[in-house]
Structures are given as C-alpha cells and as structure tokens.
Protein backbone atom coordinates (compact mmCIF):
# COMPACT_ATOMS: atom_id res chain seq x y z
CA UNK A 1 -1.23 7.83 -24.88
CA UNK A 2 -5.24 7.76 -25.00
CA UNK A 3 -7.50 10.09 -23.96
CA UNK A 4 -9.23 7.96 -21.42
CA UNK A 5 -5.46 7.07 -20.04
CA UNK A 6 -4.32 10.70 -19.85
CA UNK A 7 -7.29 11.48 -18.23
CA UNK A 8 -7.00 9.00 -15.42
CA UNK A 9 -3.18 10.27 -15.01
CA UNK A 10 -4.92 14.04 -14.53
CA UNK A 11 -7.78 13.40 -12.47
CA UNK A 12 -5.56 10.70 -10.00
CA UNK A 13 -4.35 13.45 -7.87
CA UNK A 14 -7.76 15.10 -7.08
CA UNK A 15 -9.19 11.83 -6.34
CA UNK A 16 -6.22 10.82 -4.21
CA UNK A 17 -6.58 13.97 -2.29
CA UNK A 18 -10.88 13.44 -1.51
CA UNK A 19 -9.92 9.92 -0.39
CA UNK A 20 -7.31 11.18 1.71
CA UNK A 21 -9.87 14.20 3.01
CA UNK A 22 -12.93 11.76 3.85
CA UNK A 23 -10.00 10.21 6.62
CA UNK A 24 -8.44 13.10 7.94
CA UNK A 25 -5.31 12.06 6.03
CA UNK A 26 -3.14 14.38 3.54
CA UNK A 27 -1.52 12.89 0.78
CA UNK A 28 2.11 12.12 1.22
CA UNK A 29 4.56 13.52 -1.33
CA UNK A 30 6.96 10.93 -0.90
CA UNK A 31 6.50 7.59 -1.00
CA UNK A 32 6.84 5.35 1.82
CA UNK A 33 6.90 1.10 1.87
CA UNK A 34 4.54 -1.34 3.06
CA UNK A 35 7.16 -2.45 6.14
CA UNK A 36 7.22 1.54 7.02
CA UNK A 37 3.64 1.73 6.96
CA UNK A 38 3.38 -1.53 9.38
CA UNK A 39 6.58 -0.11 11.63
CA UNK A 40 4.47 3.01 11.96
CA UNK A 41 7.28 5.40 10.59
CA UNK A 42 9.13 6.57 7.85
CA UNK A 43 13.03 5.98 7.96
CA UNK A 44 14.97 7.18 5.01
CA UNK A 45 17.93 5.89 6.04
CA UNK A 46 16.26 2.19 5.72
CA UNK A 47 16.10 2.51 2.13
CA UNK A 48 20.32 3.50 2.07
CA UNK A 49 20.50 -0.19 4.21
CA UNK A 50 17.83 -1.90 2.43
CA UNK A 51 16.67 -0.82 -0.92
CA UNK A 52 14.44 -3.02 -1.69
CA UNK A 53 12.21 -1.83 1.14
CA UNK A 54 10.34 0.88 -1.37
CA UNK A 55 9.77 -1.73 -3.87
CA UNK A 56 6.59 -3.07 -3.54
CA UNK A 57 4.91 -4.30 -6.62
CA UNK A 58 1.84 -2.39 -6.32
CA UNK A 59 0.19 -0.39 -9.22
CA UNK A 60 -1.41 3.37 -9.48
CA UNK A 61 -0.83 4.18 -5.55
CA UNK A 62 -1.02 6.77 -3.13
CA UNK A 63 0.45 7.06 0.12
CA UNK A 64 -1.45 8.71 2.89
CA UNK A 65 0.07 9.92 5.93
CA UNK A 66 -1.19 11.94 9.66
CA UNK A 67 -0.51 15.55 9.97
CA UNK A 68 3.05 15.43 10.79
CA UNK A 69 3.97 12.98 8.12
CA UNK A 70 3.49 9.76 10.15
CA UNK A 71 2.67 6.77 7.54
CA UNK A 72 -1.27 6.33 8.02
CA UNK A 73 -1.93 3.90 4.37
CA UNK A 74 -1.39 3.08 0.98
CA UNK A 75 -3.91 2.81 -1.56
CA UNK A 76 -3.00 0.63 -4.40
CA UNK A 77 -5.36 -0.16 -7.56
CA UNK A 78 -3.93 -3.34 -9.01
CA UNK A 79 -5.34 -4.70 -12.60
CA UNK A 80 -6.73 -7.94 -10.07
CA UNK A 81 -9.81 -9.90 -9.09
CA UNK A 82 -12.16 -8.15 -6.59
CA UNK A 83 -10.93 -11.07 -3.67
CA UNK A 84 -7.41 -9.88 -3.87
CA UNK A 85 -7.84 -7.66 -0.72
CA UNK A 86 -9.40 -10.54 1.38
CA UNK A 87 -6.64 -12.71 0.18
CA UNK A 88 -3.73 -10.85 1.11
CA UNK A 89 -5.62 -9.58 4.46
CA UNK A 90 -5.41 -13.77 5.15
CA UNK A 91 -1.60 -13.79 3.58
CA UNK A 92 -0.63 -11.13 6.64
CA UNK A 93 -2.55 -12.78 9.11
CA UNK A 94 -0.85 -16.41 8.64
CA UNK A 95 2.92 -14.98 8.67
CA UNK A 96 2.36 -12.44 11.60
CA UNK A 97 2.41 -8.98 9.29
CA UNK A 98 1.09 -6.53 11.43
CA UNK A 99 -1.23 -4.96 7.84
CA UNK A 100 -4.70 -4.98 7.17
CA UNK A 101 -6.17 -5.29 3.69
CA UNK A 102 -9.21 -4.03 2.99
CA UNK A 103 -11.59 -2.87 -0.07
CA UNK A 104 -12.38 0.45 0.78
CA UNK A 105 -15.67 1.39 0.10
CA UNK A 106 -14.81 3.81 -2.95
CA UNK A 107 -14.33 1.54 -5.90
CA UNK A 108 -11.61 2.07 -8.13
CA UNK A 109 -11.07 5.41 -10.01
CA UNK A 110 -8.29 3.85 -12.50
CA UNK A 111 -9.95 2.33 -15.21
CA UNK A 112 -12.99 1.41 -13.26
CA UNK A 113 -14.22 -2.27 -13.95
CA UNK A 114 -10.40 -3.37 -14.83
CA UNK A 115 -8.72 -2.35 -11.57
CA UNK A 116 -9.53 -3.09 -8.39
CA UNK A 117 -8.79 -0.93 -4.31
CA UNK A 118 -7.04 -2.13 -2.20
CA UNK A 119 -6.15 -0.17 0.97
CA UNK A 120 -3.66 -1.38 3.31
CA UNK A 121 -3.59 0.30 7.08
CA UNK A 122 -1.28 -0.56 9.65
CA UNK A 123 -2.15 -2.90 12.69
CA UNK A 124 -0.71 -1.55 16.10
CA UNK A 125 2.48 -2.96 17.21
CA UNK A 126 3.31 -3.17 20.56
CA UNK A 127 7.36 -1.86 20.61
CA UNK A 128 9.63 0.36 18.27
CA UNK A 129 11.20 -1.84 15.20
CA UNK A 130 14.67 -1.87 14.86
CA UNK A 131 16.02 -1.77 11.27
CA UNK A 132 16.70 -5.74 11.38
CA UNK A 133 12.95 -6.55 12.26
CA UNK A 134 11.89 -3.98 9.87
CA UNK A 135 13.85 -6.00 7.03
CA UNK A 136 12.45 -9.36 8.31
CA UNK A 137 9.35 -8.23 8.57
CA UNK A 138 9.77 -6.66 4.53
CA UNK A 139 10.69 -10.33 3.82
CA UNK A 140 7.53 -11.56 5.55
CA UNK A 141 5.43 -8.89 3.46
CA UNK A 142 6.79 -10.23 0.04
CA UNK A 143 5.85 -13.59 0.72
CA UNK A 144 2.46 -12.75 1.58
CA UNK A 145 2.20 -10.96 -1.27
CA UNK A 146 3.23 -13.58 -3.02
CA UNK A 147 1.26 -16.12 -1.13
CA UNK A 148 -2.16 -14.33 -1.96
CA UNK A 149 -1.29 -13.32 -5.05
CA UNK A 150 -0.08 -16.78 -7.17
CA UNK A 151 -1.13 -15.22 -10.99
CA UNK A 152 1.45 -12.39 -10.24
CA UNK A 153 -1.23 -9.54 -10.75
CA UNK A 154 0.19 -7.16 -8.79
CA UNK A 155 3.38 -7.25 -10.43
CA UNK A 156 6.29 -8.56 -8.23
C-alpha cells in the first residue's frame, strides 16, 4: 500500500467525524442501507429477510446517524464525474425514491481531484414502511442507481 493511500485510510475517520460535527450528526458504527436511510430507521432484522439491502455499491462511505442512532445520511466518495450527484438526485425523483442527492459543500477528502461527494439525506415520508415496501423501494433505489449511473462508476 502507498503512502498517500494509507494516509487517506488514517485520516478518513477524523474527517468523517468533522463532517458529521458541522451537522449535529455522530458517526454511526454500523452501517446502515440506502432503503433504511429513506425508511427513516434501521432494522436489522431486514438484512436476515433481505440481504441484499446493505449492499449498495458505493465507495469510501460513512454513515451518519441522530443522537439515538436514527439513520440521518450517507456520505459516499465514488471515483465519478462531478454531475453524478445531480444525476442520481433526478434518478430518485423519476421512480418515486424518497432520497436526495446532493454535493455537499466539502469536496472530497479521498484522493481529492479523482473522487467525487456525494451525500444522500432522506426525504420525509408520510407513514411507517413495512418490510415489503422497504424491499420494493431497495429495488427502486438500484435502478436509479443504475439509471444515473450507465458507466458503472459506482460499482454495482
């Protein structure tokens, strides 16, 4: 491993946790999916029903959560083009995903100038998910990441 890569690895944490700070988050210490984050809570027992809920193709995250552990975002820094954000913000808007993507306005701490930030927040929803709307809605998540993302740079 390189300096410059070990370095990022050791100094990811401490940035994670200023990000976190400047929003009155904490940063989680497990990790939570995209369809928690938009369901507004964290259900373990969804991943023993659906696995493939915590996969989520994103690269060098963190997950943020409210005091009481309460999903609040996740910050992922993809190896992407600076519109990714904007595209997957319009991906979640056409198929109903209750998500915002934005660029936050910190740029990207890994490798800067080869990654880009991409935060995604949860919209409010109006009513409690059950599990089987959580899972549609993780199917409905994919695809928009797929949609906005048709070079396959953030891994899928």
């Amino acid at each position: 491993m390189s300096a410059d890569r070990r370095a990022a690895y050791l100094e990811h944490p401490a940035h994670c946790a200023r990000f976190a700070a400047k929003r009155g988050w904490k940063l989680a210490r497990t990790t939570f999916s995209l369809a928690e984050l938009a369901a507004g809570r964290r259900s373990p027992w969804f991943v023993r029903r659906y696995p493939r809920l915590r996969v989520c193709g994103l690269d060098h995250t963190a997950h943020f959560v409210w005091g009481r552990g309460r999903p609040a975002g996740i910050l992922t820094q993809p190896y992407a083009d600076a519109e990714l954000a904007a595209r997957l913000a319009e991906a979640f808007a056409q198929r109903g995903v209750p998500l915002a993507a934005t660029t936050p306005p910190e740029p990207s701490w890994w490798f800067p100038g080869w990654t880009v930030s991409v935060l995604f927040l949860p919209k409010p929803v109006s009513r409690r998910l059950s599990a089987d709307e959580i899972d549609a809605l993780d199917g409905e998540i994919h695809a928009a990441i797929e949609d906005a993302n048709p070079n396959g740079q953030m891994g899928l």
